[in-house]
C-alpha atoms as a PDB file:
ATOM      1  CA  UNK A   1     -14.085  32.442   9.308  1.00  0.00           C
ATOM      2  CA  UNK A   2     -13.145  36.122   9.279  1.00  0.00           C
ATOM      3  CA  UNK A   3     -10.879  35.326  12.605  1.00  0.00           C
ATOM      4  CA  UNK A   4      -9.469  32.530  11.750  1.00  0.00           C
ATOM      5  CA  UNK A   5      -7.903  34.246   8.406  1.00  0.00           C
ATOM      6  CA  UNK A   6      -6.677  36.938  10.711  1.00  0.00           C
ATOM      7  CA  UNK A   7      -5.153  34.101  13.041  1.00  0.00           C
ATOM      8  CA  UNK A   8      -3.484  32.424   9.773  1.00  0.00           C
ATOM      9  CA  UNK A   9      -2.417  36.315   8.765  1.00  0.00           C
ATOM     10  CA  UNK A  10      -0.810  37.050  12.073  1.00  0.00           C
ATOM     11  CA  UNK A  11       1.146  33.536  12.235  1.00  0.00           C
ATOM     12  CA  UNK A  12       2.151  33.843   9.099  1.00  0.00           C
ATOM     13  CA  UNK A  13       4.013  36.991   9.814  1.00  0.00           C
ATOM     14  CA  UNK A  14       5.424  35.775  12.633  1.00  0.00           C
ATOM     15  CA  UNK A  15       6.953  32.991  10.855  1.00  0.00           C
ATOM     16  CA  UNK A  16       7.857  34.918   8.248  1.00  0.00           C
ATOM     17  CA  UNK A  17       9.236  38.017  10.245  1.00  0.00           C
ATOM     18  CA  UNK A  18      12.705  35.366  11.659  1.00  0.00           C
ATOM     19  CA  UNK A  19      14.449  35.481   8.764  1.00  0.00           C
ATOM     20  CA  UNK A  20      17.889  36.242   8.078  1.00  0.00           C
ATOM     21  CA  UNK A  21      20.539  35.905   5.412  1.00  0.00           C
ATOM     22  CA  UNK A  22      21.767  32.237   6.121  1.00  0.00           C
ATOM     23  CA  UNK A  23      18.003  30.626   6.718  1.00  0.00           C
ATOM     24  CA  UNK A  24      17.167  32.500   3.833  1.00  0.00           C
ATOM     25  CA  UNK A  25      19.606  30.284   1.476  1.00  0.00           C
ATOM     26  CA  UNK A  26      18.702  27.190   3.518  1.00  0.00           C
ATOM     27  CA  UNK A  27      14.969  27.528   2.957  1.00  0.00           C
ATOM     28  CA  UNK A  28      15.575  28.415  -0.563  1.00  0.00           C
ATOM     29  CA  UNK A  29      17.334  25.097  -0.568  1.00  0.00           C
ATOM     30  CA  UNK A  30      15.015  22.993   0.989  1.00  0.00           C
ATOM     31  CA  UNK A  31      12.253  24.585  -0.862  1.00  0.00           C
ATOM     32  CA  UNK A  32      13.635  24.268  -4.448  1.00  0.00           C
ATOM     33  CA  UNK A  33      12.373  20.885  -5.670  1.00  0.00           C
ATOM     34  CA  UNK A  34      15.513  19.778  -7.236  1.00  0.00           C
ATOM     35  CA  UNK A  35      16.589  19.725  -3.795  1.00  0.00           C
ATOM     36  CA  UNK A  36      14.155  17.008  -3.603  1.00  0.00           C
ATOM     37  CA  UNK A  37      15.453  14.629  -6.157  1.00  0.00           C
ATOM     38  CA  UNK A  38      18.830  13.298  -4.033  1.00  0.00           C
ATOM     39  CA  UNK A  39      16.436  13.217  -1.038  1.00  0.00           C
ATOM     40  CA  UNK A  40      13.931  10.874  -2.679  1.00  0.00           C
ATOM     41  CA  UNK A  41      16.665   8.666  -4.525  1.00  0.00           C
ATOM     42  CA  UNK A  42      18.052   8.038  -1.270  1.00  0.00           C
ATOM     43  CA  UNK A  43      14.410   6.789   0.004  1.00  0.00           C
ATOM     44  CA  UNK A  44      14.121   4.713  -3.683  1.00  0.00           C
ATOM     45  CA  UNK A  45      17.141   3.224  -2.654  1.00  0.00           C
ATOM     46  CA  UNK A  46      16.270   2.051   0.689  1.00  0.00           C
ATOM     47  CA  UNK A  47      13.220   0.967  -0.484  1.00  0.00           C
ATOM     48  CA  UNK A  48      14.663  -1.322  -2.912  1.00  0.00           C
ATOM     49  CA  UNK A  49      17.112  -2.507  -0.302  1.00  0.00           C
ATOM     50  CA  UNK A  50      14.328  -3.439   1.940  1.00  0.00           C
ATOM     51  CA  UNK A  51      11.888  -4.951  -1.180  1.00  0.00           C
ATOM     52  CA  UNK A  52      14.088  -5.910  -4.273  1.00  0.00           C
ATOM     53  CA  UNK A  53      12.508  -5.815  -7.729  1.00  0.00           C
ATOM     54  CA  UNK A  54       9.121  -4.898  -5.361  1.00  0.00           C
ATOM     55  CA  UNK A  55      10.083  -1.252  -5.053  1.00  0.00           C
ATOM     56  CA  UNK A  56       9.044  -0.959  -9.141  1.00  0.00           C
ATOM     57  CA  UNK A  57       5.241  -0.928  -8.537  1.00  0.00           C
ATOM     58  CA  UNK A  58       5.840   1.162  -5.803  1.00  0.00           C
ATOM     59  CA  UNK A  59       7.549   3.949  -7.949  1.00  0.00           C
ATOM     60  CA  UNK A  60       4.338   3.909  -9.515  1.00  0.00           C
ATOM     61  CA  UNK A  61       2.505   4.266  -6.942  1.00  0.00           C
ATOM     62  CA  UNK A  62       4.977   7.208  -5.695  1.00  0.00           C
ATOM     63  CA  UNK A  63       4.194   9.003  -9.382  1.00  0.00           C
ATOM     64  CA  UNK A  64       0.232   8.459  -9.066  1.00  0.00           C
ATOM     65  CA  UNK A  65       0.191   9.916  -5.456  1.00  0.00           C
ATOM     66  CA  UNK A  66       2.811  12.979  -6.456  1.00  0.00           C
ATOM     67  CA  UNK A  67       0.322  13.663  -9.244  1.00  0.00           C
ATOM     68  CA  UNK A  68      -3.124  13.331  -7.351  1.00  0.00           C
ATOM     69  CA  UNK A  69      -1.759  15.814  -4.357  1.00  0.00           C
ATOM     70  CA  UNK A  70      -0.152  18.258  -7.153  1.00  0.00           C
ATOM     71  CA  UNK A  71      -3.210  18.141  -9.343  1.00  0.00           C
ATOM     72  CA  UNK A  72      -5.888  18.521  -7.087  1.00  0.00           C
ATOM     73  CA  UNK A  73      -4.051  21.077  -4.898  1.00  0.00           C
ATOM     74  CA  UNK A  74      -4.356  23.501  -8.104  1.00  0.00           C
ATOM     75  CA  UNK A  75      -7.996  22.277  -9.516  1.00  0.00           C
ATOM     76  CA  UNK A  76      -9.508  21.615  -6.249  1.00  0.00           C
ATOM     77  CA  UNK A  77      -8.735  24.086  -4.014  1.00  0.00           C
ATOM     78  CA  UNK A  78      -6.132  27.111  -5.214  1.00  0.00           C
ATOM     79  CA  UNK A  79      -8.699  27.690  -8.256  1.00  0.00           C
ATOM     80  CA  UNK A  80     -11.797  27.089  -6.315  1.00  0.00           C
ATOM     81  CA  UNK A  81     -10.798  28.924  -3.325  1.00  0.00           C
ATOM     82  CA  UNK A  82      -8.533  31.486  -5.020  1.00  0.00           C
ATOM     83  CA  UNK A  83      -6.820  33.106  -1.896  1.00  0.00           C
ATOM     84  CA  UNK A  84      -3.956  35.297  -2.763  1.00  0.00           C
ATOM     85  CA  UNK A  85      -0.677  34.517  -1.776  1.00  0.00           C
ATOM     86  CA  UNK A  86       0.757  36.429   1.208  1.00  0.00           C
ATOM     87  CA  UNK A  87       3.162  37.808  -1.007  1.00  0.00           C
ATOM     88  CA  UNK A  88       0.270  38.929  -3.781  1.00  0.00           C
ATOM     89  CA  UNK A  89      -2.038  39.978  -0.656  1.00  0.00           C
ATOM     90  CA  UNK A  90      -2.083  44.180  -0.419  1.00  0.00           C
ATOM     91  CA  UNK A  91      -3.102  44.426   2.594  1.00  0.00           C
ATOM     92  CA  UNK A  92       0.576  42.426   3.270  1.00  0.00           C
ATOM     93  CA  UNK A  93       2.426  44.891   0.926  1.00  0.00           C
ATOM     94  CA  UNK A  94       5.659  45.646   2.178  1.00  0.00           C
ATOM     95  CA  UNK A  95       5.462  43.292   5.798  1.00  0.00           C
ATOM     96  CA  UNK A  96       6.229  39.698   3.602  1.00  0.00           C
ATOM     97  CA  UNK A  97       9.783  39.013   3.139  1.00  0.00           C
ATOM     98  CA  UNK A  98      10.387  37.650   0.207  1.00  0.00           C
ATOM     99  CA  UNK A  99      13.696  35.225  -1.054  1.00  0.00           C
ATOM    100  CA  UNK A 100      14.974  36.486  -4.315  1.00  0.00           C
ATOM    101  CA  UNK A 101      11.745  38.141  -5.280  1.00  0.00           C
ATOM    102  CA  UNK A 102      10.212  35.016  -6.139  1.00  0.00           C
ATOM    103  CA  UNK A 103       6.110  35.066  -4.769  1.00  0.00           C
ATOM    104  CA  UNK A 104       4.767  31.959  -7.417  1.00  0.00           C
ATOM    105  CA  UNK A 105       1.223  32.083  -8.916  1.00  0.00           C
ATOM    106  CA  UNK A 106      -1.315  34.203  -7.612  1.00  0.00           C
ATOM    107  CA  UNK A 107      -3.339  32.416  -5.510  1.00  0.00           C
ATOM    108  CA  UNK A 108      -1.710  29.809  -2.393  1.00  0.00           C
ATOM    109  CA  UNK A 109      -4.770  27.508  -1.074  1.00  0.00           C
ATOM    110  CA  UNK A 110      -3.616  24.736  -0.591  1.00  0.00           C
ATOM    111  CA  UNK A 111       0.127  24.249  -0.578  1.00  0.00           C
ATOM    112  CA  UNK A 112       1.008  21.843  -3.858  1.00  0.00           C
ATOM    113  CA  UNK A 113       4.618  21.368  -1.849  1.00  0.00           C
ATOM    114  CA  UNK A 114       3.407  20.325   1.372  1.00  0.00           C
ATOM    115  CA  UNK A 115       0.227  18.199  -0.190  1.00  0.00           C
ATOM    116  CA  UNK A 116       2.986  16.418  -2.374  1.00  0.00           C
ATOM    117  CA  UNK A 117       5.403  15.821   0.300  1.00  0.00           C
ATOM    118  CA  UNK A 118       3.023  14.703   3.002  1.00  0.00           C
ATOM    119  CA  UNK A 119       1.310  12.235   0.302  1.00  0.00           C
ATOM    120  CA  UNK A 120       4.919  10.924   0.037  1.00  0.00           C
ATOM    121  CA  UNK A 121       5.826  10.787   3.067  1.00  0.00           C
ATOM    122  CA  UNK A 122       2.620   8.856   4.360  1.00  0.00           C
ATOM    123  CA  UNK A 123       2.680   6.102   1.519  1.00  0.00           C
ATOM    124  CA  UNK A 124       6.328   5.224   1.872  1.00  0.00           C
ATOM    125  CA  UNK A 125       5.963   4.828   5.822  1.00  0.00           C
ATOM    126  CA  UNK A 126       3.155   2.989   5.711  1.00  0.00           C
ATOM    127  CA  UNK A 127       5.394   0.220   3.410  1.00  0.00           C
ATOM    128  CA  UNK A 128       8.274   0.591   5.602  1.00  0.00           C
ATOM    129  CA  UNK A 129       7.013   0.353   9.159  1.00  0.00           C
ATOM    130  CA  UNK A 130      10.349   1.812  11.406  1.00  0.00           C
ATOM    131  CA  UNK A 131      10.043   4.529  13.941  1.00  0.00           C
ATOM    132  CA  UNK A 132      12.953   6.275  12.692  1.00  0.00           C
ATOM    133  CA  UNK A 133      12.334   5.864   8.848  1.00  0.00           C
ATOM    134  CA  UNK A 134       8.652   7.549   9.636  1.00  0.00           C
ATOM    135  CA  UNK A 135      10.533  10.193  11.434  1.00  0.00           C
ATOM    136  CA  UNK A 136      12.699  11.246   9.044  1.00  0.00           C
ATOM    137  CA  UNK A 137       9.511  11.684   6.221  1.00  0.00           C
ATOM    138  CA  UNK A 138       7.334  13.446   8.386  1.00  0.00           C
ATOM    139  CA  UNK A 139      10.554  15.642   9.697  1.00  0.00           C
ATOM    140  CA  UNK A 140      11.145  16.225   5.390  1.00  0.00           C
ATOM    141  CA  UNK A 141       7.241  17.110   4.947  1.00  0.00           C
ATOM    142  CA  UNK A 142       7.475  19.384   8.068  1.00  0.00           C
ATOM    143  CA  UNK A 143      10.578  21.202   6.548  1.00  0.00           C
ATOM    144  CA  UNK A 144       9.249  21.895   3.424  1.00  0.00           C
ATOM    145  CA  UNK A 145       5.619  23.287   4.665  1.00  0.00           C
ATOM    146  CA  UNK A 146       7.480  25.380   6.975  1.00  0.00           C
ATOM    147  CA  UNK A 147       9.676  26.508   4.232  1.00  0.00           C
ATOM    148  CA  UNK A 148       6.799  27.656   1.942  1.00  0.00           C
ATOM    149  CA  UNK A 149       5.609  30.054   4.926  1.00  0.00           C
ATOM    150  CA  UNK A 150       9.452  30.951   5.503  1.00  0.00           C
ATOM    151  CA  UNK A 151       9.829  31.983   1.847  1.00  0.00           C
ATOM    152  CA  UNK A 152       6.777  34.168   2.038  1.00  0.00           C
ATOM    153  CA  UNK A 153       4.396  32.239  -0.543  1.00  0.00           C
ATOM    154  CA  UNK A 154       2.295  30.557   1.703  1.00  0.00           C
ATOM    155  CA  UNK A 155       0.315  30.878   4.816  1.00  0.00           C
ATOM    156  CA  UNK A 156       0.044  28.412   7.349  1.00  0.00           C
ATOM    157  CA  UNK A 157      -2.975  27.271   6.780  1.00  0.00           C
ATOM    158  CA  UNK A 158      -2.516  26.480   3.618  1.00  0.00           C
ATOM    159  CA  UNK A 159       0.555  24.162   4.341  1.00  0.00           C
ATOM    160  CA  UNK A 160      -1.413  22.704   7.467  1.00  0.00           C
ATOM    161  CA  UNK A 161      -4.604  21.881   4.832  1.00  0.00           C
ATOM    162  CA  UNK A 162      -2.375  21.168   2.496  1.00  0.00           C
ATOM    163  CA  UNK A 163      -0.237  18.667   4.319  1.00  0.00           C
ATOM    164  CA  UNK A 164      -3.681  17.270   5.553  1.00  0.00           C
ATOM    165  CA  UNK A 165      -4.961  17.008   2.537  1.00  0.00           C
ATOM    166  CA  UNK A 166      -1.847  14.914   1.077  1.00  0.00           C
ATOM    167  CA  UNK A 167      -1.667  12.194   4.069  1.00  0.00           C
ATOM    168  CA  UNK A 168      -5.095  11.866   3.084  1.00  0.00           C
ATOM    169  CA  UNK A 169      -4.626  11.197  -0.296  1.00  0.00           C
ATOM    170  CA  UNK A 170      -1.507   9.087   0.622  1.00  0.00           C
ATOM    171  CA  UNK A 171      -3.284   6.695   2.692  1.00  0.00           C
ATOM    172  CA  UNK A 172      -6.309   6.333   0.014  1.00  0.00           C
ATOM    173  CA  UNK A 173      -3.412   5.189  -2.851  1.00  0.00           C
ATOM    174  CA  UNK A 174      -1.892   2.671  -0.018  1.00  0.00           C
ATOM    175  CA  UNK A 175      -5.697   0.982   0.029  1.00  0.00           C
ATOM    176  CA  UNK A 176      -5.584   0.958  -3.243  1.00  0.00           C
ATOM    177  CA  UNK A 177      -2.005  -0.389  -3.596  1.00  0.00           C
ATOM    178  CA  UNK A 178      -3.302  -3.113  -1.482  1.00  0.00           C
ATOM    179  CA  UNK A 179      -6.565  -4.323  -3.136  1.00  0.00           C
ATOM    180  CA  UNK A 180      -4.609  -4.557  -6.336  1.00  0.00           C
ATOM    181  CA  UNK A 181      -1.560  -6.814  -4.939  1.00  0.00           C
ATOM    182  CA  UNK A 182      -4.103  -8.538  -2.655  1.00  0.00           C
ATOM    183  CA  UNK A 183      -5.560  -9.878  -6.382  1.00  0.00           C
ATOM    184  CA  UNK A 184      -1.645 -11.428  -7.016  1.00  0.00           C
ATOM    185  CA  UNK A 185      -1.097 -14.979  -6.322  1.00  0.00           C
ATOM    186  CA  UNK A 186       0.184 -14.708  -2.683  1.00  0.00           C
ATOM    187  CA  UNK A 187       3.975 -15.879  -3.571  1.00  0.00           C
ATOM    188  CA  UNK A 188       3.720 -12.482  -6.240  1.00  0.00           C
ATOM    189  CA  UNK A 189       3.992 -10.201  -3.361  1.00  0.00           C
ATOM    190  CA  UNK A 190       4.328  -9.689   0.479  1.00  0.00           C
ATOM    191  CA  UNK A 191       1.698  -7.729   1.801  1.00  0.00           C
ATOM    192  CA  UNK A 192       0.552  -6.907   4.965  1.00  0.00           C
ATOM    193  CA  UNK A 193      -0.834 -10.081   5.810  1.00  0.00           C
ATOM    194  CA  UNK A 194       3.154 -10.939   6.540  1.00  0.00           C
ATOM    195  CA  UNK A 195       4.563  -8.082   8.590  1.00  0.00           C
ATOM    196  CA  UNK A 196       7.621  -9.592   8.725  1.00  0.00           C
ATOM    197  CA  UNK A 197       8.795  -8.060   6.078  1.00  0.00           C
END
């Protein structure tokens, strides 16, 4: 175990050390979540384009997943585990670049953004079946995990466990968004059985 922490250490300064002033702001950007909300509307919006009045349940569905991956990143693992941030680590002090001073809580196993992002990403894509539209929310996911080890407040691994960790999640709610529609009368709601849709 002892290596692989030095492995994640010795990434994670790599990633960290290319930085400059312009990436800086951009991965402050990308990072922030109200950078999120225009993103996501956007998504809503094709979603309701492609399903109608359908897309309602699925908001749920978004809202149950966001809050599983956010509140079992911080109960399950960061308080469990309780590994310090790269930017709280000593042994790191004064090799972690920080944006705008701003390190976040104390401890960084697992990453809340890239569990919440990935659990996202893999429920919407598994309604919406393109090539491209998969693309573009595993691309998002990527962006933000990478961000979080960018910014300085998280190692690698914990965006890779995290991100793991959310798809997981994601693809246990999209079971369970199925049983329960499979339980509508059949003209209540396209599922799976029709992929034509």
């Amino acid at each position: 175990m002892d290596w692989l922490l030095q492995l994640d250490s010795r990434l994670f300064l790599v990633i960290n050390g290319f930085h400059n002033e312009t990436w800086d702001g951009i991965m402050w950007w990308i990072s922030g979540k109200t950078t999120w909300w225009p993103f996501y509307l956007l998504v809503l919006a094709f979603l309701g384009w492609k399903k109608g009045w359908q897309v309602l349940p699925m908001i749920l569905f978004m809202i149950v997943i966001i809050t599983i991956t956010d509140q079992t990143s911080v109960h399950l693992f960061k308080n469990q585990f309780q590994r310090l941030r790269p930017c709280h680590e000593p042994a790191l002090e004064g090799l972690v670049h920080l944006v705008n001073n701003k390190c976040g809580g104390q401890f960084g196993f697992i990453s809340s953004h890239a569990a919440n992002a990935m659990g996202v990403a893999m429920l919407v894509t598994v309604w919406i079946r393109k090539c491209w539209f998969t693309f573009i929310m595993i691309a998002w996911a990527i962006l933000i995990a990478y961000s979080r080890v960018y910014l300085g407040v998280h190692y690698p691994g914990d965006v890779l466990v995290g991100g793991l960790w959310g798809a997981g999640c994601g693809w246990l709610v999209y079971i369970l968004f199925l049983r329960i529609i499979n339980k509508l009368p059949q003209n209540w709601w396209i599922t799976k059985r029709d992929p034509g849709t």
